[in-house]
Protein backbone atom coordinates (compact mmCIF):
# COMPACT_ATOMS: atom_id res chain seq x y z
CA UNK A 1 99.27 113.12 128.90
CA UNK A 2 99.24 110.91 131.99
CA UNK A 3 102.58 109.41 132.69
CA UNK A 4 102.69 106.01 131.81
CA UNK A 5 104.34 102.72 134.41
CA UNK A 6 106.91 101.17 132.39
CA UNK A 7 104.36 98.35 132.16
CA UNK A 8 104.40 99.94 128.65
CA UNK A 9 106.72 98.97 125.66
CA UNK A 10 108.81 102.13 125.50
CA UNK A 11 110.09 102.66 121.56
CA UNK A 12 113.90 103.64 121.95
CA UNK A 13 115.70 106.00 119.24
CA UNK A 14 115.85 103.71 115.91
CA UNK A 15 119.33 102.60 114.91
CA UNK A 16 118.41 101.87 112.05
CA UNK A 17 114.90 103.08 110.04
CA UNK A 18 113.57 102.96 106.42
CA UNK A 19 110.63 105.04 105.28
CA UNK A 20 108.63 104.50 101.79
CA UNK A 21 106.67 107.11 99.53
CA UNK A 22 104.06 105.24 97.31
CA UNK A 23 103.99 108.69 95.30
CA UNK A 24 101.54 109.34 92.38
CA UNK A 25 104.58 109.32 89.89
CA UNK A 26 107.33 107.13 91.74
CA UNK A 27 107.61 104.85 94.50
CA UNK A 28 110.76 105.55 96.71
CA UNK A 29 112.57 103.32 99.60
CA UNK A 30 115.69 105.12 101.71
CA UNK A 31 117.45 103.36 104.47
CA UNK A 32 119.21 105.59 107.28
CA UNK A 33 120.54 105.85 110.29
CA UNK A 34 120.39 108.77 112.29
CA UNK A 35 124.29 110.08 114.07
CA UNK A 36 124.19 113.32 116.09
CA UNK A 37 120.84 114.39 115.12
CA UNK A 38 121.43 114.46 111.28
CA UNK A 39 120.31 111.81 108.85
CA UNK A 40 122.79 109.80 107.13
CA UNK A 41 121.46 107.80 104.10
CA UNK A 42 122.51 104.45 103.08
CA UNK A 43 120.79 103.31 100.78
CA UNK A 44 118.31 104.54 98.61
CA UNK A 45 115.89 102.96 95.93
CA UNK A 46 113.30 104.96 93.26
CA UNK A 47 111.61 102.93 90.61
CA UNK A 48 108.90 105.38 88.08
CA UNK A 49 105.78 103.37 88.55
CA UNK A 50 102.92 106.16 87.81
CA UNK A 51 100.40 104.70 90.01
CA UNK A 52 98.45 108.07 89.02
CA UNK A 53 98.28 106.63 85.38
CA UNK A 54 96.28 103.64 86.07
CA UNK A 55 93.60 105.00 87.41
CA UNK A 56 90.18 104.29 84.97
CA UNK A 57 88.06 106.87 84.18
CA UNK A 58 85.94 106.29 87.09
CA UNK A 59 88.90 106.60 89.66
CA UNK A 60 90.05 102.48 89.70
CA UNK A 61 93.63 101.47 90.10
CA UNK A 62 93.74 99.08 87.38
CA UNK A 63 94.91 95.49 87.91
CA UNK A 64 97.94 96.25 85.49
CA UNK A 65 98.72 98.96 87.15
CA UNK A 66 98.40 97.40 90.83
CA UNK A 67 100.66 94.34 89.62
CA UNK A 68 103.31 96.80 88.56
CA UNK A 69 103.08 98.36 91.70
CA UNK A 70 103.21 95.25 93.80
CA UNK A 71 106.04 93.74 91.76
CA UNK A 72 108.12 97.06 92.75
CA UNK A 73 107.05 96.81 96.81
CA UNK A 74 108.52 92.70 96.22
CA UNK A 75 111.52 94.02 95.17
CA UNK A 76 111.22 96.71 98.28
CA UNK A 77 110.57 94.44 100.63
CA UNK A 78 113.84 92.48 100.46
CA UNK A 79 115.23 95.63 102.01
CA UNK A 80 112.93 96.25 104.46
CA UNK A 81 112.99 92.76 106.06
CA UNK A 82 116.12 93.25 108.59
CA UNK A 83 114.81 96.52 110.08
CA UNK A 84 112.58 96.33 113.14
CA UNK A 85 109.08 97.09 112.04
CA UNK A 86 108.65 100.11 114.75
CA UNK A 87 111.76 101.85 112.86
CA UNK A 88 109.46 101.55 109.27
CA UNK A 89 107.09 104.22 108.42
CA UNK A 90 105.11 103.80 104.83
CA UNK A 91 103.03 105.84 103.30
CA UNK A 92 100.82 106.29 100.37
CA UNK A 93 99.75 109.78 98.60
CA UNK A 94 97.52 111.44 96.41
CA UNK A 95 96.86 108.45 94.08
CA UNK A 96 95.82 106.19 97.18
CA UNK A 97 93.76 109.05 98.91
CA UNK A 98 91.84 109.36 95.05
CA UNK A 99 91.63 105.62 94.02
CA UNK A 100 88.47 103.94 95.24
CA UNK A 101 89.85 100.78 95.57
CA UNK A 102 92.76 102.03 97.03
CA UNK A 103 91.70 99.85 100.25
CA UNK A 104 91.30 96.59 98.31
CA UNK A 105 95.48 97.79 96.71
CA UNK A 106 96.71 98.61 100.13
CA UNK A 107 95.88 95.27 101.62
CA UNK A 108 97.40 93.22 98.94
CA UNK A 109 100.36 95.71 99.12
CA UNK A 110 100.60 95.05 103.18
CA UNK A 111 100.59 91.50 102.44
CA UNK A 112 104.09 92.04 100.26
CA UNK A 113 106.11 93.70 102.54
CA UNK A 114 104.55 92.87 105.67
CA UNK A 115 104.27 95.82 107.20
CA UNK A 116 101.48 98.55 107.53
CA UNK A 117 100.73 101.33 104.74
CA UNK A 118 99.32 104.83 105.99
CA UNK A 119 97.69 106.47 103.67
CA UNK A 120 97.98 110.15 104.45
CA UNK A 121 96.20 113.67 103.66
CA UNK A 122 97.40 116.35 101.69
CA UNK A 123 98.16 118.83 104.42
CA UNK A 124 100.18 116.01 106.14
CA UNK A 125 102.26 115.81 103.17
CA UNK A 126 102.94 118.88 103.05
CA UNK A 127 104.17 119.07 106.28
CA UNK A 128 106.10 116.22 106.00
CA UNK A 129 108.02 117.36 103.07
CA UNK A 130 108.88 120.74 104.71
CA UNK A 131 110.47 118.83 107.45
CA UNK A 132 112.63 116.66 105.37
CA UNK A 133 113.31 119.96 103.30
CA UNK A 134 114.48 122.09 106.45
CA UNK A 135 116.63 119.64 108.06
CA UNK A 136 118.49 119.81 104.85
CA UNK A 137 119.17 123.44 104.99
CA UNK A 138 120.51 125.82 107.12
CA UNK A 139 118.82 127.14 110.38
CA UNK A 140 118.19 130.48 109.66
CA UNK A 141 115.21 132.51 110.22
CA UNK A 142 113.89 133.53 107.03
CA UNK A 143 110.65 132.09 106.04
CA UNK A 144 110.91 130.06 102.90
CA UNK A 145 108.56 128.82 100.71
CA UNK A 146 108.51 124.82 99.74
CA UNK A 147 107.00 123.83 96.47
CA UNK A 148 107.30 119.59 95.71
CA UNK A 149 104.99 118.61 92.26
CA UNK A 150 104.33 115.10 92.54
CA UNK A 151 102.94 112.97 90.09
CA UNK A 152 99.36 114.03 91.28
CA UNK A 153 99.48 116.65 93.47
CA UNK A 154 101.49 119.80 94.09
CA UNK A 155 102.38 120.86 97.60
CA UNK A 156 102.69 124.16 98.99
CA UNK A 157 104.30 125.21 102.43
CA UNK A 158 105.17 128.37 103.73
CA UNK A 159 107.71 127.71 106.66
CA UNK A 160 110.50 129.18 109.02
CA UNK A 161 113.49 126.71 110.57
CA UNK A 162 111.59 123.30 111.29
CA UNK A 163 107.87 124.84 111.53
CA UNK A 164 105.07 125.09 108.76
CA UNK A 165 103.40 127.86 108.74
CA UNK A 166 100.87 127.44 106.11
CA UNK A 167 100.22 123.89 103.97
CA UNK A 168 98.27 123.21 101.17
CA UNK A 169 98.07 120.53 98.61
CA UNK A 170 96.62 120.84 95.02
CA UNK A 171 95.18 118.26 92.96
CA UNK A 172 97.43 119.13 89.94
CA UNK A 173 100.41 116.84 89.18
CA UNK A 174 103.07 115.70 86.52
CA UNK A 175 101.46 112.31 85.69
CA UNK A 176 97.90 113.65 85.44
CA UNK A 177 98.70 116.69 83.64
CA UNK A 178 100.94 114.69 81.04
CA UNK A 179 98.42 112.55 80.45
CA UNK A 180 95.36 115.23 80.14
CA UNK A 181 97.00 117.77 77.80
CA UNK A 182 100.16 115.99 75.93
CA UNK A 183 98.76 112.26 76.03
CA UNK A 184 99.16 112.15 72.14
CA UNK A 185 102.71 113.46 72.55
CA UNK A 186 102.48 116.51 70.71
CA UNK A 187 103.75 119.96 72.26
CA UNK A 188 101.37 123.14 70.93
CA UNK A 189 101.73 126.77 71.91
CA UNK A 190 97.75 126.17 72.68
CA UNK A 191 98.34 123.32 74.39
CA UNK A 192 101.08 124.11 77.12
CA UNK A 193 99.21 127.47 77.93
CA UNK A 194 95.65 125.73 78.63
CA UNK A 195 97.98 123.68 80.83
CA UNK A 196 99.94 126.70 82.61
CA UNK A 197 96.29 128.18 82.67
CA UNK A 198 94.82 125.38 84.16
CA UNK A 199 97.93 125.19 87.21
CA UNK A 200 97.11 128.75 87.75
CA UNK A 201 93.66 128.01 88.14
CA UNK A 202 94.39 125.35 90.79
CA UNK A 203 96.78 127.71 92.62
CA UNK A 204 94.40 130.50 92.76
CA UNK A 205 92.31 130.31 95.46
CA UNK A 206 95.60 130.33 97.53
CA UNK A 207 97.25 133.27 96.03
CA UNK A 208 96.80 135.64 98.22
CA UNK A 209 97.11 133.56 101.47
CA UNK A 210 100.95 132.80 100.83
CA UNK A 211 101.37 136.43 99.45
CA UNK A 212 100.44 137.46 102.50
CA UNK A 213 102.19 135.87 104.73
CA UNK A 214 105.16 136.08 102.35
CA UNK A 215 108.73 134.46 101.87
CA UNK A 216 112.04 134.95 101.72
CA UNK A 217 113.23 132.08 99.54
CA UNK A 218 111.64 129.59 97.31
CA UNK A 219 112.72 125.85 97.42
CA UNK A 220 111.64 123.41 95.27
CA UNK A 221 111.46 119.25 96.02
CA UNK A 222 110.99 116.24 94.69
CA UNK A 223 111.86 114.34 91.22
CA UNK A 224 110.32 117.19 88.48
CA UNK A 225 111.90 120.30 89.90
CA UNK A 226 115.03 117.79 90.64
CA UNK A 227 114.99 117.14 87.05
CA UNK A 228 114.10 120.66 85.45
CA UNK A 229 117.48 122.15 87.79
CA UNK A 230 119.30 119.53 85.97
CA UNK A 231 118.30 120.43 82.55
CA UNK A 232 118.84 123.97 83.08
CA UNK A 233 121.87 123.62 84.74
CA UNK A 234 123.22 121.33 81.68
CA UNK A 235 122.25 123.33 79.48
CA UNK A 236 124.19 126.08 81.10
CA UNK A 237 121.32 128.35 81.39
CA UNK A 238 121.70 128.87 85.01
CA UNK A 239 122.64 126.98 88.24
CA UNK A 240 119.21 126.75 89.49
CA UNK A 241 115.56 127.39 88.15
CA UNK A 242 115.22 130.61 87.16
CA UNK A 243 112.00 132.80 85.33
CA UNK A 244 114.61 133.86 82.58
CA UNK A 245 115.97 129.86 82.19
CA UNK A 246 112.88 128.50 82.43
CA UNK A 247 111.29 131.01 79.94
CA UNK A 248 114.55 129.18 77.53
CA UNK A 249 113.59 125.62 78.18
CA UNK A 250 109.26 126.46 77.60
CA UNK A 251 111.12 127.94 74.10
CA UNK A 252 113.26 124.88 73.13
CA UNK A 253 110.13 122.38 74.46
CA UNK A 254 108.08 124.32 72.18
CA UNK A 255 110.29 124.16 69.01
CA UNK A 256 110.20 120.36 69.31
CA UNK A 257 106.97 119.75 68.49
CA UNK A 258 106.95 116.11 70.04
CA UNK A 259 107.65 114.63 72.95
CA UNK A 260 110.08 112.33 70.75
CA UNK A 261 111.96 114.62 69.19
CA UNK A 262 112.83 116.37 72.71
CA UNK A 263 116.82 116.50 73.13
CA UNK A 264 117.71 117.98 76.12
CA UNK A 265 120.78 117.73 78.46
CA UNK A 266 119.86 115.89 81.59
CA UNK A 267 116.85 114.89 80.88
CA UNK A 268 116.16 110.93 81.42
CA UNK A 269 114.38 108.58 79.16
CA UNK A 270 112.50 107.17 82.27
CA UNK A 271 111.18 110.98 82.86
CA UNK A 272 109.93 112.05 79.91
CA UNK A 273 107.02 110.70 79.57
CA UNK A 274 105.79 113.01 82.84
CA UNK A 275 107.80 116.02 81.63
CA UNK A 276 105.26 118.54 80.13
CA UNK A 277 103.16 118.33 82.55
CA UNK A 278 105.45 119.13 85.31
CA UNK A 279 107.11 121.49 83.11
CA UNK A 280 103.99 123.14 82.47
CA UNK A 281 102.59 123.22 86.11
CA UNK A 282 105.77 125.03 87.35
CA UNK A 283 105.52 127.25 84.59
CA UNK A 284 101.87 128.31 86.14
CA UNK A 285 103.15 128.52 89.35
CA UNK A 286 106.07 130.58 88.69
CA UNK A 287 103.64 133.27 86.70
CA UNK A 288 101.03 132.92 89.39
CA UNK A 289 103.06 133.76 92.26
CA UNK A 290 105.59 135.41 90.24
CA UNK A 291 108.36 134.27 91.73
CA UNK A 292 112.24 135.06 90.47
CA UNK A 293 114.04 131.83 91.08
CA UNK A 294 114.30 128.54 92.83
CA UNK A 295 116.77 126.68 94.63
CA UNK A 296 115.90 122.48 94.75
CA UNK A 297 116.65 121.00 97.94
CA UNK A 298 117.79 116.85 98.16
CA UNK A 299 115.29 116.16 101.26
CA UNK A 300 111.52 115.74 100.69
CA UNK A 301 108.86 113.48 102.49
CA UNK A 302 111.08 110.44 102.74
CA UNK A 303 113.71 112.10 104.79
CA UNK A 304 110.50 114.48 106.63
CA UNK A 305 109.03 110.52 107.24
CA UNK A 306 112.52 109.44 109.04
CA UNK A 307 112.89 112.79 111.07
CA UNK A 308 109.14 112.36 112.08
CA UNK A 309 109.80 108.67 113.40
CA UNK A 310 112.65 109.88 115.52
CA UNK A 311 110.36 112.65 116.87
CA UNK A 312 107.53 109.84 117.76
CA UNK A 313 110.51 107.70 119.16
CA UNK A 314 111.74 110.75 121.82
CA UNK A 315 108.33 112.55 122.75
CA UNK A 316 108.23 115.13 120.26
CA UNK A 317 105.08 113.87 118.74
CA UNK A 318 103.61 116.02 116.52
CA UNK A 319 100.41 114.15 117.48
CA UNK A 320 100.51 115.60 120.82
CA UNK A 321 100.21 118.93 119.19
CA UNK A 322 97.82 118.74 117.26
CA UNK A 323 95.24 117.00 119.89
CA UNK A 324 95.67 119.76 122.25
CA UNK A 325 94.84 122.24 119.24
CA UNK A 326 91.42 120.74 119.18
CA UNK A 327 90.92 120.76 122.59
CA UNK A 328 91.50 124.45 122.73
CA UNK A 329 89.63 125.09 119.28
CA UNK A 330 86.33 122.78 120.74
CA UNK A 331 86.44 124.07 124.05
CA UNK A 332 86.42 120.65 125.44
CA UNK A 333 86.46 120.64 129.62
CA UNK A 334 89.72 120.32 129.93
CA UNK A 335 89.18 119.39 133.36
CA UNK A 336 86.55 117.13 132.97
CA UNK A 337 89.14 115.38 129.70
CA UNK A 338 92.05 115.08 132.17
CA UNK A 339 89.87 112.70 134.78
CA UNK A 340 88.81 110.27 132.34
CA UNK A 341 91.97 110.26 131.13
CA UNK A 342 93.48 109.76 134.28
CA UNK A 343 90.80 107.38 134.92
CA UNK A 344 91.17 105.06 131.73
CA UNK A 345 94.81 105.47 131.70
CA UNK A 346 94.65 103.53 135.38
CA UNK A 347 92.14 101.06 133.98
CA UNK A 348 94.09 99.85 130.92
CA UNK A 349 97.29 99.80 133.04
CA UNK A 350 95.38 96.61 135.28
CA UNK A 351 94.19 94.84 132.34
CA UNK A 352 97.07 95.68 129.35
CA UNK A 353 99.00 92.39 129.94
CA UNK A 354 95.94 90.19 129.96
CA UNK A 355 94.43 91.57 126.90
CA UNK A 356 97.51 92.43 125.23
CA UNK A 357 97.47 95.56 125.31
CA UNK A 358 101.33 96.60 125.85
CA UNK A 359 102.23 98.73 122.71
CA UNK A 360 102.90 101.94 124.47
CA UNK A 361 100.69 103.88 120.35
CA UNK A 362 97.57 101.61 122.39
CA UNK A 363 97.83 103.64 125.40
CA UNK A 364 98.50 106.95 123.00
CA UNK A 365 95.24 106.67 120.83
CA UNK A 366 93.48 106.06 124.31
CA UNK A 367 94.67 109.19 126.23
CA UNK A 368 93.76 111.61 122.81
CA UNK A 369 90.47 109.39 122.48
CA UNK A 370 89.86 110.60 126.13
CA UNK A 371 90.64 114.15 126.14
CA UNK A 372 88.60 114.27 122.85
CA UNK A 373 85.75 112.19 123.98
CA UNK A 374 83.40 115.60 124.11
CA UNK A 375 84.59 117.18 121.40
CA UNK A 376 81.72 117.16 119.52
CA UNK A 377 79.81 119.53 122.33
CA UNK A 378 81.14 122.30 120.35
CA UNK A 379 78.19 121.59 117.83
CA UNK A 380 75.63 120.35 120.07
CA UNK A 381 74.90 117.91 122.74
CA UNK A 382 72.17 116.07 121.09
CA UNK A 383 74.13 112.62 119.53
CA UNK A 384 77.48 115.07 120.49
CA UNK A 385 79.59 111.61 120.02
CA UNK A 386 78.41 111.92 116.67
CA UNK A 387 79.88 115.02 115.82
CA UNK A 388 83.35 114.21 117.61
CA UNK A 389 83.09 111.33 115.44
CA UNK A 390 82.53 113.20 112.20
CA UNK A 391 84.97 116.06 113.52
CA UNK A 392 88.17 113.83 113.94
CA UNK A 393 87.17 111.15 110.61
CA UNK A 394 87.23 114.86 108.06
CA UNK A 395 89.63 116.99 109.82
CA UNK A 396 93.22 117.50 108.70
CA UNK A 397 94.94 116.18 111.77
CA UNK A 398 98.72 117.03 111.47
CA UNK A 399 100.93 113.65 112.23
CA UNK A 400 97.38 111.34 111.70
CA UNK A 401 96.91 109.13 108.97
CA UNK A 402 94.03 108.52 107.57
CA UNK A 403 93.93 105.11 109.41
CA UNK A 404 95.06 106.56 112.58
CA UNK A 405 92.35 109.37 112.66
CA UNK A 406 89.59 106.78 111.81
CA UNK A 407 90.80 104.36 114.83
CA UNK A 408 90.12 107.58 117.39
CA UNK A 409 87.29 108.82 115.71
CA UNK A 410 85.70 105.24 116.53
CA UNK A 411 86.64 105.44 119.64
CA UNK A 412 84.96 108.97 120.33
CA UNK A 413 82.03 108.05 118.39
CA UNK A 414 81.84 104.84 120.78
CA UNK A 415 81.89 106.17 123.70
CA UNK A 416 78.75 106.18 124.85
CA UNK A 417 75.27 104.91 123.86
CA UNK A 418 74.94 101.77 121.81
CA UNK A 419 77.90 99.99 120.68
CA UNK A 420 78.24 99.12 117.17
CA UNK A 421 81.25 96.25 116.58
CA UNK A 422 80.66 96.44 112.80
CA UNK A 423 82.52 100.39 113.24
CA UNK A 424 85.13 98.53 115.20
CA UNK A 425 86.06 95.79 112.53
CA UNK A 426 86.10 99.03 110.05
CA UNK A 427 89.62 99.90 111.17
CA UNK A 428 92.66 98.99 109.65
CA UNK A 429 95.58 98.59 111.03
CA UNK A 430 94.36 97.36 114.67
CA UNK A 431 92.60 94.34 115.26
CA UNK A 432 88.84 94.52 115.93
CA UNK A 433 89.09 92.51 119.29
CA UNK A 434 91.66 94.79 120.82
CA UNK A 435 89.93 98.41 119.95
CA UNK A 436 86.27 96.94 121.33
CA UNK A 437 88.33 96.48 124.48
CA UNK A 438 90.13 99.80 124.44
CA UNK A 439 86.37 101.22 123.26
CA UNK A 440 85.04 99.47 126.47
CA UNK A 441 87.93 100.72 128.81
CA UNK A 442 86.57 104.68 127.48
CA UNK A 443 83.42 103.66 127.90
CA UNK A 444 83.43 102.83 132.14
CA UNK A 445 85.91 105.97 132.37
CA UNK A 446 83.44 108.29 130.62
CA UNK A 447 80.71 106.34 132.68
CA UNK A 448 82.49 106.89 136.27
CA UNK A 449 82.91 110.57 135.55
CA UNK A 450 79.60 110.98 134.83
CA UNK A 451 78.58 113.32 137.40
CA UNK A 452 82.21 115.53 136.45
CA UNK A 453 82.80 115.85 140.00
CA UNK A 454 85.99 117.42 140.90
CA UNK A 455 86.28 114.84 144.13
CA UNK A 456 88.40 111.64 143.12
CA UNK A 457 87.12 108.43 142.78
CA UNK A 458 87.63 105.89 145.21
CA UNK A 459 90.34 103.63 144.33
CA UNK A 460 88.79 100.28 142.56
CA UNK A 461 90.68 97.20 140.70
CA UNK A 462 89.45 95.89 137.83
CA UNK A 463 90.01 92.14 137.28
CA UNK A 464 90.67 90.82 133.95
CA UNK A 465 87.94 87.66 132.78
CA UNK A 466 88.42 84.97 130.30
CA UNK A 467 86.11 86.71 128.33
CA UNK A 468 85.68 90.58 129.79
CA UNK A 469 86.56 92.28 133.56
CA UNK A 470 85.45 92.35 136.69
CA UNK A 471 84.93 96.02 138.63
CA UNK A 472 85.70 95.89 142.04
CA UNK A 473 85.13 98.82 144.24
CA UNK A 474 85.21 99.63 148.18
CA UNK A 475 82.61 97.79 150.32
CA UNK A 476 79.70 99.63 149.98
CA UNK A 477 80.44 102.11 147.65
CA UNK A 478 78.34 101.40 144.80
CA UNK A 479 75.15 100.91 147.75
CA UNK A 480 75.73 104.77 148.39
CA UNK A 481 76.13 105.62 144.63
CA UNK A 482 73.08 103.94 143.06
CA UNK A 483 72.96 106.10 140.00
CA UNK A 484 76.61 104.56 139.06
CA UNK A 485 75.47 101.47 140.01
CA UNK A 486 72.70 101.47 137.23
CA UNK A 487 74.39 103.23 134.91
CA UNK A 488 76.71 100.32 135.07
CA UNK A 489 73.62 97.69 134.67
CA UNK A 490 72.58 99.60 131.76
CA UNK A 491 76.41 99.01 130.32
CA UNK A 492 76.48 95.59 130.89
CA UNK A 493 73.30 95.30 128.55
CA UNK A 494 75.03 97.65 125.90
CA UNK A 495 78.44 95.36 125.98
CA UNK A 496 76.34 92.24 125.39
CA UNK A 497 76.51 92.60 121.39
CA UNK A 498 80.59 92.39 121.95
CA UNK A 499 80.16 89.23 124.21
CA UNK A 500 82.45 90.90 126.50
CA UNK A 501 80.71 90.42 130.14
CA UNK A 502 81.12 93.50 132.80
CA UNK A 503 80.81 92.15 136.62
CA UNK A 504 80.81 94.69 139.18
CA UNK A 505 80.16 94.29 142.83
């Protein structure tokens, strides 16, 4: 990336943070701080909400089940409210990514604890949760493989020291499975093998993939293989989840008959109602991937969350990463990516005081949005901004949320060509005024580079108006370069639906 002036606001290493998991099954709050590189908690909150049980049958949260939900962020937010809001990262999971009015939930829920709620993908949770995982564990080489069921999906990583190697999330979970095969409370013989079945199902199309690339150890994470360790070890099966101990506890579940008349050591009233179905979804996974026996580690996305703030906070974003993988997998000009950056960069570091511009994530999401901008060449030039558009909104974009990947595939998509300000005022999380004027600062850098000459451009100012900017370049220069000059014309008609006026001379 271009090396920012320290015009920018530079994010130092968080004293203090706090990261949030709006799960499926529970909603959890820890507070840390971070000494020598290691993560030392200080306070940490879980209240069961099962967001994944109110959804309708046609995929609503229902207002019940938002209201308990909000009640439990109130409560969260009381903690929250003396940490810096940089030092926060919050993020919602399967049950948000599912619901379809999980926009209308996440803007009340914003609302109670002030602060912004990613919503994030599958894959990103399961890298997330491998990184709070390893940095609870020692540094050794062997590849291990991460399993964390959550309330309504089940997460899969294959990973060695701090790196994922493979991620994948399933739409299977504790609260969802609970509720489709042992909602009457019963437990059958028939019933907790068409739910075993059913897991195996799920995990089948990645079989082989993770066989393949194989493991050395198995860790599980998260509050039902937390929970199924303690019963086993309790019960003085074993000291951690074992085929042969969890073969004993599918027995004793069975000879219950309801979920009532379950007594088993460890096992909380508050978890029971989600038990068979996590019981029955690790029983699938353990006879799908036959696996031996399972260790349960005490990190999991909360503590990947704080370890993934730090790395934002001292240039080890993840982010980075991933946007030069796409510009290697599209074949983007690299070149040609690098002057508009370079270019844009320049541009927003002359107007980013005016137009407020100063968070050093602005100048982030511009310099990806840049070398990006062609990405969607790779399919075809015709309406290419299009595709870039369409290939950064559906891709699984490791360290993105949701609302972050929609905010630069917008910007891509409005590059060039007419400007649409209704996409603009789509975006959460930024405010409409400020990404039309980073989408306009793209725009002239794309528009200056047009011919992709390798010779630089001759140094201009642009001078911030009351109400748009002024483009001032060397006497004469535009006189010489007429087909800049009217592509510049033409952009000052495009920019007239943002009422942002471009003056050149």
């Amino acid at each position: 990336m271009h090396k920012l002036s320290n015009l920018f606001t530079k994010r130092a290493d968080p004293e203090l943070m706090a990261a949030v998991d709006l799960g499926s099954n529970s909603f959890h709050l820890i507070a840390a701080r971070m000494i020598d590189g290691q993560l030392h908690v200080l306070d940490s909150i879980s209240e069961m909400v099962r967001l994944a049980a109110g959804l309708d049958a046609r995929n609503y949260l229902t207002e019940e089940s938002q209201q308990r939900a909000l009640d439990c962020l109130a409560r969260f937010s009381q903690r929250l409210r003396d940490i810096p809001t940089e030092n926060i990262r919050i993020v919602g999971t399967n049950t948000l990514r599912v619901a379809k009015n999980a926009k209308d939930f996440v803007t009340k829920a914003e609302q109670v604890l002030q602060h912004p709620i990613d919503i994030i993908h599958g894959r990103e949770e399961a890298r997330l949760i491998y990184l709070g995982v390893a940095h609870t564990l020692a540094n050794t080489p062997e590849k291990r493989l991460v399993i964390d069921i959550g309330g309504g999906s089940t997460e899969f990583i294959i990973g060695q020291k701090f790196e994922s190697l493979r991620r994948e999330s399933l739409a299977m979970g504790c609260v969802s499975a609970s509720q489709r095969y042992f909602a009457d409370g019963m437990i059958r013989e028939k019933t907790m093998r068409k739910a075993e079945i059913a897991a195996m199902q799920e995990l089948q199309p990645i079989e082989e993939m993770f066989q393949n690339t194989g493991w050395n150890e198995v860790v599980g994470a998260s509050g039902t293989l937390k929970a199924i360790s303690r019963i086993i070890n309790e019960m003085g099966w074993d000291r951690q989840i074992t085929a042969t101990a969890l073969q004993k506890l599918r027995e004793v579940t069975l000879q219950a008959n309801h979920l009532n008349k379950l007594k088993l050591k460890g096992l909380s009233e508050r978890r029971l109602p989600v038990f068979l179905g996590g019981l029955a979804i690790l029983n699938g996974i353990f006879e799908g991937l036959n696996l031996k026996s399972m260790r349960v580690s005490e990190g999991a996305l909360r503590e990947g969350l704080c370890y993934d703030l730090l790395g934002r906070h001292r240039d080890e974003d993840v982010r980075e990463r991933t946007i030069q993988f796409l510009t290697t997998r599209y074949s983007v000009d690299t070149a040609q990516a690098e002057r508009v950056e370079t270019t844009v960069l320049s541009c927003l570091e002359q107007v980013a005081k005016s137009w407020q511009l100063l968070d050093e994530e602005f100048a982030h999401i511009l310099s990806w949005a840049a070398r990006l901008h062609e990405i969607g060449l790779m399919i075809s030039h015709h309406h290419y901004h299009k595709h870039g558009e369409y290939i950064l909104h559906h891709s699984d974009l490791s360290g993105f949320s949701q609302q972050e990947q929609w905010i630069l595939a917008v910007l891509v998509r409005s590059h060039r060509r007419k400007f649409s300000v209704e996409l603009c005022q789509t975006c959460l999380h930024i405010e409409p005024n400020k990404l039309i004027r980073l989408c306009m600062l793209l725009r002239l850098a794309v528009l200056l580079h047009r011919e992709r000459s390798r010779l630089l451009l001759p140094e201009f100012s642009i001078l911030p108006l009351l109400n748009g900017l002024k483009l001032i370049f060397p006497r004469g220069w535009l006189a010489q370069h007429p087909l800049t000059q009217a592509d510049l014309e033409q952009e000052r008609e495009f920019l007239k639906v943002t009422k942002l006026q471009l003056e050149f001379e």
